[in-house]
Protein backbone atom coordinates (compact mmCIF):
# COMPACT_ATOMS: atom_id res chain seq x y z
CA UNK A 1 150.65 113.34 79.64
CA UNK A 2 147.30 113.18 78.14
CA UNK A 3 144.50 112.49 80.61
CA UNK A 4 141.36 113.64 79.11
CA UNK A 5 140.03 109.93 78.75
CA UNK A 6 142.70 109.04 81.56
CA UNK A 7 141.26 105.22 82.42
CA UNK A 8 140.07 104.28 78.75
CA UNK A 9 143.02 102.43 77.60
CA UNK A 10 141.90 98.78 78.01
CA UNK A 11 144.33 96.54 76.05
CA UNK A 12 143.14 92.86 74.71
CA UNK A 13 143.57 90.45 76.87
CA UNK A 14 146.17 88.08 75.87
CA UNK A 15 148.48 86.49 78.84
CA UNK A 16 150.91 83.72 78.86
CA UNK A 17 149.39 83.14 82.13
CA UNK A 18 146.80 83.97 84.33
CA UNK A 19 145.97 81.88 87.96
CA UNK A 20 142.93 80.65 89.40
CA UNK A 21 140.76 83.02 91.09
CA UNK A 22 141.33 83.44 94.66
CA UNK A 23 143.84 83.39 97.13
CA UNK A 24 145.02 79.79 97.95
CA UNK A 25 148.30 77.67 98.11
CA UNK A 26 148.43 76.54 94.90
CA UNK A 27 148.56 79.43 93.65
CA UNK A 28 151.23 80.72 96.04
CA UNK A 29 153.51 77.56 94.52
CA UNK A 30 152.25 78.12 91.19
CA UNK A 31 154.16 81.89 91.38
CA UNK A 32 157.10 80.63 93.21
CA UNK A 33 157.25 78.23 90.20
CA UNK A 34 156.82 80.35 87.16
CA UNK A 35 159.92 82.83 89.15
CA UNK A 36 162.25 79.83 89.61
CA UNK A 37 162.49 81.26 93.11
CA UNK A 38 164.89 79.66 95.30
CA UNK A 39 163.86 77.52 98.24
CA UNK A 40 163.86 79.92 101.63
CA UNK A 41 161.84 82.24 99.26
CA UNK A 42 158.77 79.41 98.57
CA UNK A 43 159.07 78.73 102.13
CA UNK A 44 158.66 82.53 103.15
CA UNK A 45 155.87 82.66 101.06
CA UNK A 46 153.45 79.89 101.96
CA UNK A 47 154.31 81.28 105.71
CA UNK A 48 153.09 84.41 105.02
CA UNK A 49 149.96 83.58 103.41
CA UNK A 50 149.22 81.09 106.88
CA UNK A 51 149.70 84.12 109.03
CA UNK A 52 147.34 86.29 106.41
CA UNK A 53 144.97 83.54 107.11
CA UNK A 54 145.14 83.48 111.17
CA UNK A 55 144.98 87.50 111.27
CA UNK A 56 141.87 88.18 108.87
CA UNK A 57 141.35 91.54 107.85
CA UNK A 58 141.52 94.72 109.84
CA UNK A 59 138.38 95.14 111.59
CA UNK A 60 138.51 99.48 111.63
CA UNK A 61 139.15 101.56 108.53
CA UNK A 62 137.28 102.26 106.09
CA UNK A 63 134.54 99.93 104.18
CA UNK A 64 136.61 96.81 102.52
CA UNK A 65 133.08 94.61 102.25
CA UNK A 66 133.19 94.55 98.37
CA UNK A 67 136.56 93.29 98.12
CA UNK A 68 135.71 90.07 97.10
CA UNK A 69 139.14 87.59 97.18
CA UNK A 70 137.10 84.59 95.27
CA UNK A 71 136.87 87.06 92.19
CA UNK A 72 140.52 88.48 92.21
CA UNK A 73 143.20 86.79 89.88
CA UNK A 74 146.20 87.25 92.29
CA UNK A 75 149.14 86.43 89.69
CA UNK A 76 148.82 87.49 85.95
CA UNK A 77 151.69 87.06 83.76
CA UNK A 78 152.21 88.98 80.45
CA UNK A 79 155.20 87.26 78.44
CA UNK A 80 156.25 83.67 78.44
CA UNK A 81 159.78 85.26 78.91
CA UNK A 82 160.50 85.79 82.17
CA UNK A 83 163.02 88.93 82.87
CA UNK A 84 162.18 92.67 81.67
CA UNK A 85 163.24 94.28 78.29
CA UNK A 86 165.95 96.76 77.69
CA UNK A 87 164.28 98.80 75.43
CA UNK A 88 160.91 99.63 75.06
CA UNK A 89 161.00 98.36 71.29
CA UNK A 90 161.34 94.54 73.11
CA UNK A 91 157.95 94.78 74.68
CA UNK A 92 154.41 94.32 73.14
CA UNK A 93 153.11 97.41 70.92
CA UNK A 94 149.98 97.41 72.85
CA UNK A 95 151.47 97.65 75.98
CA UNK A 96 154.42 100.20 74.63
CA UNK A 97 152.03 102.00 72.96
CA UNK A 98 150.25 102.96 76.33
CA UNK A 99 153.51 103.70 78.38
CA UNK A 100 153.50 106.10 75.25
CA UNK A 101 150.32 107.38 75.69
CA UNK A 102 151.23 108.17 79.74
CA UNK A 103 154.44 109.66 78.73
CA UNK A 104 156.63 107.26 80.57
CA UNK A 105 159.83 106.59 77.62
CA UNK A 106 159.84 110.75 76.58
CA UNK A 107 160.04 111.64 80.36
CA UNK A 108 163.33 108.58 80.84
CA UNK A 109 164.89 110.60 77.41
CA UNK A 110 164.46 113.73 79.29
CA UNK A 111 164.31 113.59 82.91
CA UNK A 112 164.85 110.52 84.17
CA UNK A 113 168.39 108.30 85.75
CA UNK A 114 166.45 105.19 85.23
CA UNK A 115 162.65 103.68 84.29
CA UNK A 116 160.62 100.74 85.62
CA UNK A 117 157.36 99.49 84.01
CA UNK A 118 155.11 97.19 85.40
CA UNK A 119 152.20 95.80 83.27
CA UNK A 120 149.74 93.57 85.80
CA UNK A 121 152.04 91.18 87.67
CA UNK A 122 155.62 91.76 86.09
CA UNK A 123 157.87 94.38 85.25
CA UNK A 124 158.23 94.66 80.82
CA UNK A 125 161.08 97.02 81.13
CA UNK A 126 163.32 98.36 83.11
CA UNK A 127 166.71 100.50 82.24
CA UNK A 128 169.25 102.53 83.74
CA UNK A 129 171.42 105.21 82.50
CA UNK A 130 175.22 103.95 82.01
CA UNK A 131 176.37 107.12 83.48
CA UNK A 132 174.58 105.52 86.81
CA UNK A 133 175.41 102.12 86.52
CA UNK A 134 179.05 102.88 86.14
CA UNK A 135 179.24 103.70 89.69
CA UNK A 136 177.90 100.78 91.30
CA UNK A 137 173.96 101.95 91.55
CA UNK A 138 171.30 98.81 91.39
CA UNK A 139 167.57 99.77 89.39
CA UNK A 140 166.39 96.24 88.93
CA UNK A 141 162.93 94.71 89.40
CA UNK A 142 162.56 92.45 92.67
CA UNK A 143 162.07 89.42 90.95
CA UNK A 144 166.50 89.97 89.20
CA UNK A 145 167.17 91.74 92.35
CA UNK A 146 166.87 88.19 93.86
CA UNK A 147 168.81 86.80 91.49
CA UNK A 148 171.34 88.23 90.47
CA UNK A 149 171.98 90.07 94.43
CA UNK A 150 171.05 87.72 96.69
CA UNK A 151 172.71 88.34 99.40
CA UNK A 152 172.09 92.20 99.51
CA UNK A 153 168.69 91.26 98.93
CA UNK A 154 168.06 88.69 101.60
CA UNK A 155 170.01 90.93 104.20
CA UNK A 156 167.06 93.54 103.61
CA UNK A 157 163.85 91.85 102.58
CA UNK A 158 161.23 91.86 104.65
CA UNK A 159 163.51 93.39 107.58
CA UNK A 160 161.45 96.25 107.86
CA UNK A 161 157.93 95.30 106.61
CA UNK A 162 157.43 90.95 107.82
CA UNK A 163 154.82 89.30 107.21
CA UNK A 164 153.46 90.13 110.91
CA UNK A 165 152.87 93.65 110.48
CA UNK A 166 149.32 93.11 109.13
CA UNK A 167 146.94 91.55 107.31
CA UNK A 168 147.58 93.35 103.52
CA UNK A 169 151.34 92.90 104.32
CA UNK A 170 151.21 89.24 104.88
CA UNK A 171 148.82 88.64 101.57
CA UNK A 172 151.34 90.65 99.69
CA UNK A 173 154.48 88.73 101.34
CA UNK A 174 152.51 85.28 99.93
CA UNK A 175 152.05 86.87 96.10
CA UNK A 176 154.26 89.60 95.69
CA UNK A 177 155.62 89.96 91.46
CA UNK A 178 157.47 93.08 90.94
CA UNK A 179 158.42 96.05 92.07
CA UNK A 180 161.94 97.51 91.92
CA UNK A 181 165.34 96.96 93.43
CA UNK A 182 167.02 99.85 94.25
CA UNK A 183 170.62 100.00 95.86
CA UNK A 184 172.88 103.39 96.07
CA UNK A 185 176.27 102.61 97.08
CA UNK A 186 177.68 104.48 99.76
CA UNK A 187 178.36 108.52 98.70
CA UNK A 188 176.80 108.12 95.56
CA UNK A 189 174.46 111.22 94.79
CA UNK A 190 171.86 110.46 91.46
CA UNK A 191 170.97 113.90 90.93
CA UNK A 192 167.62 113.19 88.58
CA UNK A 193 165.18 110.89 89.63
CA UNK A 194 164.78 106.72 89.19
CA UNK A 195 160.83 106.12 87.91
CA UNK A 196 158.59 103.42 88.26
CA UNK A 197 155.27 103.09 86.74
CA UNK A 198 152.63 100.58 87.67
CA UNK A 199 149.74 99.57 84.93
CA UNK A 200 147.32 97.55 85.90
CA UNK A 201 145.31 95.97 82.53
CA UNK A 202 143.01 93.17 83.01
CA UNK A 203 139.31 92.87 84.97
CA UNK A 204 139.22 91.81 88.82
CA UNK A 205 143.25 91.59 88.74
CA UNK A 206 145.24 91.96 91.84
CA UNK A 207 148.85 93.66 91.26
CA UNK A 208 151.04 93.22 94.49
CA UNK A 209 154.38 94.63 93.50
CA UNK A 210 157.17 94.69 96.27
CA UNK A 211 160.06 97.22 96.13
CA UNK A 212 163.00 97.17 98.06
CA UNK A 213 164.79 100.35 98.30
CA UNK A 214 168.45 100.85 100.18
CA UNK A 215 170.33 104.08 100.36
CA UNK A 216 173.91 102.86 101.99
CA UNK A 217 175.84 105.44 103.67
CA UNK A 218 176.54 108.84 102.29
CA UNK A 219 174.09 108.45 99.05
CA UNK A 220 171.34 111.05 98.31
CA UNK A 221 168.64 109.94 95.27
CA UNK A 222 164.79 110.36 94.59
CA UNK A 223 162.49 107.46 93.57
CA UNK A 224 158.89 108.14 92.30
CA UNK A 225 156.24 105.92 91.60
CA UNK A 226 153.09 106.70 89.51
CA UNK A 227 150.04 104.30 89.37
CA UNK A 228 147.15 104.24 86.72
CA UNK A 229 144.57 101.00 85.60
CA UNK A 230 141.45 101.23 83.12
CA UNK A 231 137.82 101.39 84.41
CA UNK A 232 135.57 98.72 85.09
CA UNK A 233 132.41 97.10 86.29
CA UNK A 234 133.96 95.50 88.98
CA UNK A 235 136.41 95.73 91.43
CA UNK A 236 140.76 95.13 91.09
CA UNK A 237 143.27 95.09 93.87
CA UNK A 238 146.27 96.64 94.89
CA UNK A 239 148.64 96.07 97.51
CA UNK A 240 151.85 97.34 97.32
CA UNK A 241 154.57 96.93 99.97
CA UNK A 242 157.44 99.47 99.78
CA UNK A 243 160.50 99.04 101.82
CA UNK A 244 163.37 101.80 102.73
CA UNK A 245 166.40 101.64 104.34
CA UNK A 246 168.13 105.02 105.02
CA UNK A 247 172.01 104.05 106.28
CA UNK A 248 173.76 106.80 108.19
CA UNK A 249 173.89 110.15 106.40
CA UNK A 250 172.08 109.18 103.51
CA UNK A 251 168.81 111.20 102.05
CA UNK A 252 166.56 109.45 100.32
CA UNK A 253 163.29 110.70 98.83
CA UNK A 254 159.90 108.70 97.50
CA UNK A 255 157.28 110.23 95.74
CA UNK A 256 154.18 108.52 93.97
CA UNK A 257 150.95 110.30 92.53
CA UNK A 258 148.35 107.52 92.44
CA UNK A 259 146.35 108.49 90.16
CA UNK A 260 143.81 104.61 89.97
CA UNK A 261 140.44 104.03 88.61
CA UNK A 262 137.82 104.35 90.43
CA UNK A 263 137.01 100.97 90.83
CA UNK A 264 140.73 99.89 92.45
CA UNK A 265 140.73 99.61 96.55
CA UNK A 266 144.20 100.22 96.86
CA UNK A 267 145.80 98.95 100.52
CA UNK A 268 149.40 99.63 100.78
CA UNK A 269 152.07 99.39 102.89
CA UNK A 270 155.11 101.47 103.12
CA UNK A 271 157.89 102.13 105.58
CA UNK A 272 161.26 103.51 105.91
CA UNK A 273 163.95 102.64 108.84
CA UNK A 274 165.96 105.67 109.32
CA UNK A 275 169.27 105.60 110.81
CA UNK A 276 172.10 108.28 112.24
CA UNK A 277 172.47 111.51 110.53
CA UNK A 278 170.21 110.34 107.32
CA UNK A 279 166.82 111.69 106.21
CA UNK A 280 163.75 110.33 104.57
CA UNK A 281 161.19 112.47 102.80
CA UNK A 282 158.02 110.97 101.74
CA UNK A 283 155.28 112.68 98.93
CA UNK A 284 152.16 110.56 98.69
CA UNK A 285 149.44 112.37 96.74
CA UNK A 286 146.51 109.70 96.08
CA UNK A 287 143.93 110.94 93.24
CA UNK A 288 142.16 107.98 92.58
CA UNK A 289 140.82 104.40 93.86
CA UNK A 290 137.60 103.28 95.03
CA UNK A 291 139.16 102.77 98.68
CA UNK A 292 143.04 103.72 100.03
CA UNK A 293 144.57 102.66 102.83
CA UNK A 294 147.70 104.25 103.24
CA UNK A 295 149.84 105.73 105.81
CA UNK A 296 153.52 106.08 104.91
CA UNK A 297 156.12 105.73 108.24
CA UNK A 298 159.12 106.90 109.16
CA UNK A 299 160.98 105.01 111.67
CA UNK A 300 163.76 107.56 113.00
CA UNK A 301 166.26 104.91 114.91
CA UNK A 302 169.44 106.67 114.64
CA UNK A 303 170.63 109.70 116.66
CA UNK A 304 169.68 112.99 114.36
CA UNK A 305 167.78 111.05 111.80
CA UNK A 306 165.10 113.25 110.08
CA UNK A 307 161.70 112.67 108.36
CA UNK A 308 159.51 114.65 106.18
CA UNK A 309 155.75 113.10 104.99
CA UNK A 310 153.71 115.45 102.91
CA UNK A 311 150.70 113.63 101.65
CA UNK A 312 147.80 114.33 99.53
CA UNK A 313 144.10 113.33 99.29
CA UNK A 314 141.44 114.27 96.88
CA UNK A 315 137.98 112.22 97.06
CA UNK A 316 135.66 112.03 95.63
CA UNK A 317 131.88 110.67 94.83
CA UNK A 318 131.75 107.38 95.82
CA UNK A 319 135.58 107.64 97.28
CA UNK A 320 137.44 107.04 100.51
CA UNK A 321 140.58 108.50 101.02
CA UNK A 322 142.09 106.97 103.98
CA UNK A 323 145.88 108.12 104.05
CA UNK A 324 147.79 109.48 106.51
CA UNK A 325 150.92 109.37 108.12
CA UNK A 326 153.76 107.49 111.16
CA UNK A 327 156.71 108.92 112.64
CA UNK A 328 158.36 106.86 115.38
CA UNK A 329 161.07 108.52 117.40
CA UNK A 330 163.47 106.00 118.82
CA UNK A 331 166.30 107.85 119.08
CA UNK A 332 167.71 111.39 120.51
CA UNK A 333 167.85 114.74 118.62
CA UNK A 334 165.44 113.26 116.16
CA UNK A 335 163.11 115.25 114.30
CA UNK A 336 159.55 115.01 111.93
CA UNK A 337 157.71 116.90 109.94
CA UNK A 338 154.02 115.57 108.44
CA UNK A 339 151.89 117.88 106.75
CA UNK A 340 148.69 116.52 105.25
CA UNK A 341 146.30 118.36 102.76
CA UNK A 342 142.95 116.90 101.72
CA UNK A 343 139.90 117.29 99.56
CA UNK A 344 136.64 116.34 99.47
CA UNK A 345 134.58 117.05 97.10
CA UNK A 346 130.12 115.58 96.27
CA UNK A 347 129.89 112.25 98.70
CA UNK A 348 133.70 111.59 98.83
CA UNK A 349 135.42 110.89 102.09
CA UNK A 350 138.50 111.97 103.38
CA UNK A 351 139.99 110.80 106.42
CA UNK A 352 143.62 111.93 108.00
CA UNK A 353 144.74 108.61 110.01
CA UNK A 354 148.70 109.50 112.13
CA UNK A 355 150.59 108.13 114.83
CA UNK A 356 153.81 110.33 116.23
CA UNK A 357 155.28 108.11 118.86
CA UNK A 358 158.02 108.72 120.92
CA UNK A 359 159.95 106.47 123.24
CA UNK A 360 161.77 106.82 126.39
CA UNK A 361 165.61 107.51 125.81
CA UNK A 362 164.46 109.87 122.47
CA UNK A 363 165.86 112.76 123.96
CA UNK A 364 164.92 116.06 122.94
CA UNK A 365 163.21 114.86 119.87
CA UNK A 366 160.99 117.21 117.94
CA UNK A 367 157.84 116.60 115.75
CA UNK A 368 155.15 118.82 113.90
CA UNK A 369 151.89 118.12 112.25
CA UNK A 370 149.40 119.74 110.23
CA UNK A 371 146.75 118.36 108.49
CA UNK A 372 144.55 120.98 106.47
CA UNK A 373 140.85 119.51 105.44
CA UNK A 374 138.78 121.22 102.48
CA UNK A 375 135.47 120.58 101.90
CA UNK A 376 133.85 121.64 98.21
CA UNK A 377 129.96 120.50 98.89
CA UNK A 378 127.80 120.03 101.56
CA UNK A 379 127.90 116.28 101.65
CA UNK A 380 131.60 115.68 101.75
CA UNK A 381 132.90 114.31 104.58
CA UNK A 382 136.33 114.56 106.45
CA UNK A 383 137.56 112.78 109.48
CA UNK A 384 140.81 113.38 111.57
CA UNK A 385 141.98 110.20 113.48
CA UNK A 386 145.64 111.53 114.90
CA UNK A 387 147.41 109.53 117.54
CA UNK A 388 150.64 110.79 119.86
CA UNK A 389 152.08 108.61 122.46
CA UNK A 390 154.90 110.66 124.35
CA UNK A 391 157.31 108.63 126.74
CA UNK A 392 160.42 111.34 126.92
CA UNK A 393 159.67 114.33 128.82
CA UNK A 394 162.14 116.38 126.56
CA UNK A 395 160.19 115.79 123.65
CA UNK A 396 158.37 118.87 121.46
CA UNK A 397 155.83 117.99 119.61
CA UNK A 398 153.09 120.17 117.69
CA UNK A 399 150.12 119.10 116.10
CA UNK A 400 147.44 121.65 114.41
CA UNK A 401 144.22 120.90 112.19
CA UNK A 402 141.80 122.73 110.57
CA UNK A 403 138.55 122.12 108.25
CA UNK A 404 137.25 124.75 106.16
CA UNK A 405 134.74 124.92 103.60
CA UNK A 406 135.32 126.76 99.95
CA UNK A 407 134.75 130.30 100.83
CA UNK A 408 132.28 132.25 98.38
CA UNK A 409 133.79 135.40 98.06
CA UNK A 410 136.65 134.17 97.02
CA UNK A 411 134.85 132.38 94.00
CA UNK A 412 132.73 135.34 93.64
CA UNK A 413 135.95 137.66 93.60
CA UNK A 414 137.84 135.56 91.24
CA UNK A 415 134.58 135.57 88.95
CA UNK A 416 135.03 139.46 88.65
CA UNK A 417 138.40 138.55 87.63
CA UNK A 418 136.93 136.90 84.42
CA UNK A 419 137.19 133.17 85.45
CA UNK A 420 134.43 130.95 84.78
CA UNK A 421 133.25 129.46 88.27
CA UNK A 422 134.56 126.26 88.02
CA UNK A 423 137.71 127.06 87.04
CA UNK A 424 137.31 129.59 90.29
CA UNK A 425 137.12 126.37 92.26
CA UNK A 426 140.51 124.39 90.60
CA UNK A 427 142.24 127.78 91.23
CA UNK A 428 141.18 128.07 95.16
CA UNK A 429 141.70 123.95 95.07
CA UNK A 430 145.88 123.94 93.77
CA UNK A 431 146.74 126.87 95.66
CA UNK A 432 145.04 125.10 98.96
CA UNK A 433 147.68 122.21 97.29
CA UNK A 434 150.34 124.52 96.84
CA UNK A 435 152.66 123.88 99.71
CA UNK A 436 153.05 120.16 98.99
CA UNK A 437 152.73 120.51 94.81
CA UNK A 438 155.90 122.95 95.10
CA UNK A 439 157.93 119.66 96.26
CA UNK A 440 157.38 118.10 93.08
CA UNK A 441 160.01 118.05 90.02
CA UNK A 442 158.23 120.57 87.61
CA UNK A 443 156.81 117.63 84.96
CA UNK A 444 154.93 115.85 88.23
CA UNK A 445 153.63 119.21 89.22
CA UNK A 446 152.53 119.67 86.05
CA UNK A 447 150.74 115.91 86.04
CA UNK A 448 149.18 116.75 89.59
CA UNK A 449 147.50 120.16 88.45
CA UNK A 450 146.34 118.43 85.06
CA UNK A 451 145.17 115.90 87.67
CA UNK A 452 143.16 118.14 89.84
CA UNK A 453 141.63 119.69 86.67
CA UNK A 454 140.14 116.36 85.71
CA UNK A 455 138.90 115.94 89.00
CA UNK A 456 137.08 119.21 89.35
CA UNK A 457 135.39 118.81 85.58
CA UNK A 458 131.46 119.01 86.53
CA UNK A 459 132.09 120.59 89.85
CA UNK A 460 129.55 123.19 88.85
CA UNK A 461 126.13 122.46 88.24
């Protein structure tokens, strides 16, 4: 993928429709309209936007003052045509020409079981492999998720992220458009990886995708996500919701670099429910945004359920970077794993925010946690917030921390080597990254290091 200019791909404006600033009612029913939704769904809706109302936003966390919801265009829809396209000939040039530019259709020819695109508040295309479909597996967006499965899809929506869970959930349960639908049927293995790409295009836009992801028993497949939107002036929105259900014995894994502008605040929510025998392994590496909020969780509630978070930050001037990670042990012989790498780098912020809870009854459960801070300048900031509530005695839990600074000699030594400082720094920076990079399928390692590259241009001087 090309990133040298990596946010200057602005397309012309030109929607079938676009809503009313702000978020209010009408446009709640003017969404629910334009999707042909069925009833219970309208209903669901307008409920969740009166309970974002009576909650208000979170009142710790990092600075959300110039998210302004009077300027934000909560719904914007690309075609008059509702439904995605088959191929990515069916969509607008513009728009294909930039999944082009990112890469997106030559990695689906090469790597991929299955793409999703979304362009501002719908999905333009979404395919899967024959091979796949053949055998029962389910890559829609939501919005066809709902209507061509509905009763798979009402069993599990909103069953493990409601409305109640908080504030960014609930405005996202009253305007979600998009996202994918992803069902595994039981023992089914996809052995390459389902992709989903989210584009945001237009000024002050809000994109509020929500995906829906079930493994049933016995199935084993990886989902990644990757996130990009052009630079502007002023502020844009997202606020995803992303929820996982892991039946018994399945392994599921979800991956997303978020690579933003720097003007996005990007507040997501994202859980999985984990249940006997089955794992969930979670790689959240967040590049860009003005503001995250972000803190994937792993609900273990099934004996010998397993979860694995390993989660990136890199901020920096003028960026917070508040990610970090949940593991809730309900269950006995359960076990966690969360390891947590960030950067700072001129006046970003970095902050590691984690809860590992475990109940009574969770018999000799077992968690670790590390969370590795690295500060490149003298006015970078990073902040450790980690939370463990322990009600089994037989429980095991570790937790360790450090925060170190970038160490001169080894700049100066790699210097004598013949690198140029800077490039000193990236090489000090990915192998600090190393542990959670080597996760990655080789093209999205590849992305992240061409990633951290851009990020450390004009480190030096």
């Amino acid at each position: 993928m090309q990133h040298t200019k990596q946010y200057e791909f602005k397309l012309e404006e030109n929607y079938f429709f676009k809503s009313d600033r702000g978020l209010t009612k009408r446009v709640v029913e003017q969404i629910s309209y334009f999707k042909g939704e069925p009833e219970w769904m309208l209903k669901f809706r307008l409920k969740a936007l009166e309970i974002a109302e009576k909650k208000g936003r979170p009142k710790w966390g990092p600075d959300l003052s110039g998210l302004n919801f009077d300027d934000i265009f909560f719904y914007v829809r690309p075609n008059e045509k509702q439904g995605t396209a088959g191929s990515w000939d069916d969509i607008p040039e513009d728009v294909r020409k930039t999944y082009q530019r990112l890469g997106v259709p030559e990695a689906e020819q090469r790597a991929l079981a299955g793409v999703g695109a979304q362009y501002e508040s719908e999905m333009v295309y979404h395919k899967l492999k024959a091979e796949w479909e053949k055998l029962g597996v389910l890559f829609l967006d939501t919005d066809t998720g709902l209507k061509e499965h509905p009763e798979i899809f009402k069993e599990y929506f909103a069953s493990v992220i409601p409305p109640e869970d908080n504030y960014f959930a609930a405005v996202n349960s009253a305007v979600w458009s998009g996202g994918s639908f992803v069902y595994v049927p039981e023992g089914v293995h996809v052995e390459v990886p389902l992709q989903a790409y989210f584009l945001l295009n237009a000024e002050n836009v809000g994109q509020f995708e929500r995906t829906l992801i079930i493994g049933a028993p016995g199935s084993k497949f990886h989902y990644i996500e990757g996130c990009t939107a052009p630079a502007y002036t002023s502020n844009s929105f997202h606020s995803g919701v992303i929820e996982i259900v892991c039946q018994e014995n399945s392994h599921v894994r979800y991956s997303t670099i978020q690579n933003w502008s720097h003007n996005v605040y990007n507040l997501v929510t994202q859980r999985a429910m984990v249940h006997a025998g089955a794992s969930m392994g979670w790689l959240d590496g967040n590049l860009g945004s003005k503001t995250t909020m972000k803190y994937p969780s792993t609900y273990l509630v099934g004996e010998g359920a397993h979860g694995e978070i390993l989660s990136i930050a890199f901020a920096t001037d003028g960026q917070h970077q508040d990610a970090g990670a949940k593991v809730i042990h309900v269950a006995p012989n359960t076990t966690s794993s969360v390891v947590s790498k960030s950067i700072s780098k001129g006046t970003g912020r970095s902050s590691y925010r984690g809860l590992v809870q475990i109940h009574e009854g969770a018999t000799n459960a077992r968690s670790n946690v590390e969370c590795d801070a690295l500060l490149l300048d003298e006015n970078a900031r990073t902040d450790t917030f980690p939370y463990i509530e322990i009600s089994e005695k037989t429980a095991h839990v570790g937790h360790e921390a450090t925060v170190s600074k970038l160490d001169d000699e080894q700049i100066f030594y790699l210097m004598t080597r013949g690198l140029k400082e800077d490039e000193a720094m990236a090489l000090i920076v990915r192998g600090f990254l190393d542990p959670v990079a080597k996760e990655l399928p080789l093209e999205y390692a590849v992305e992240l290091n061409r990633l951290i590259e851009l990020e450390m241009e004009g480190s030096v001087g």
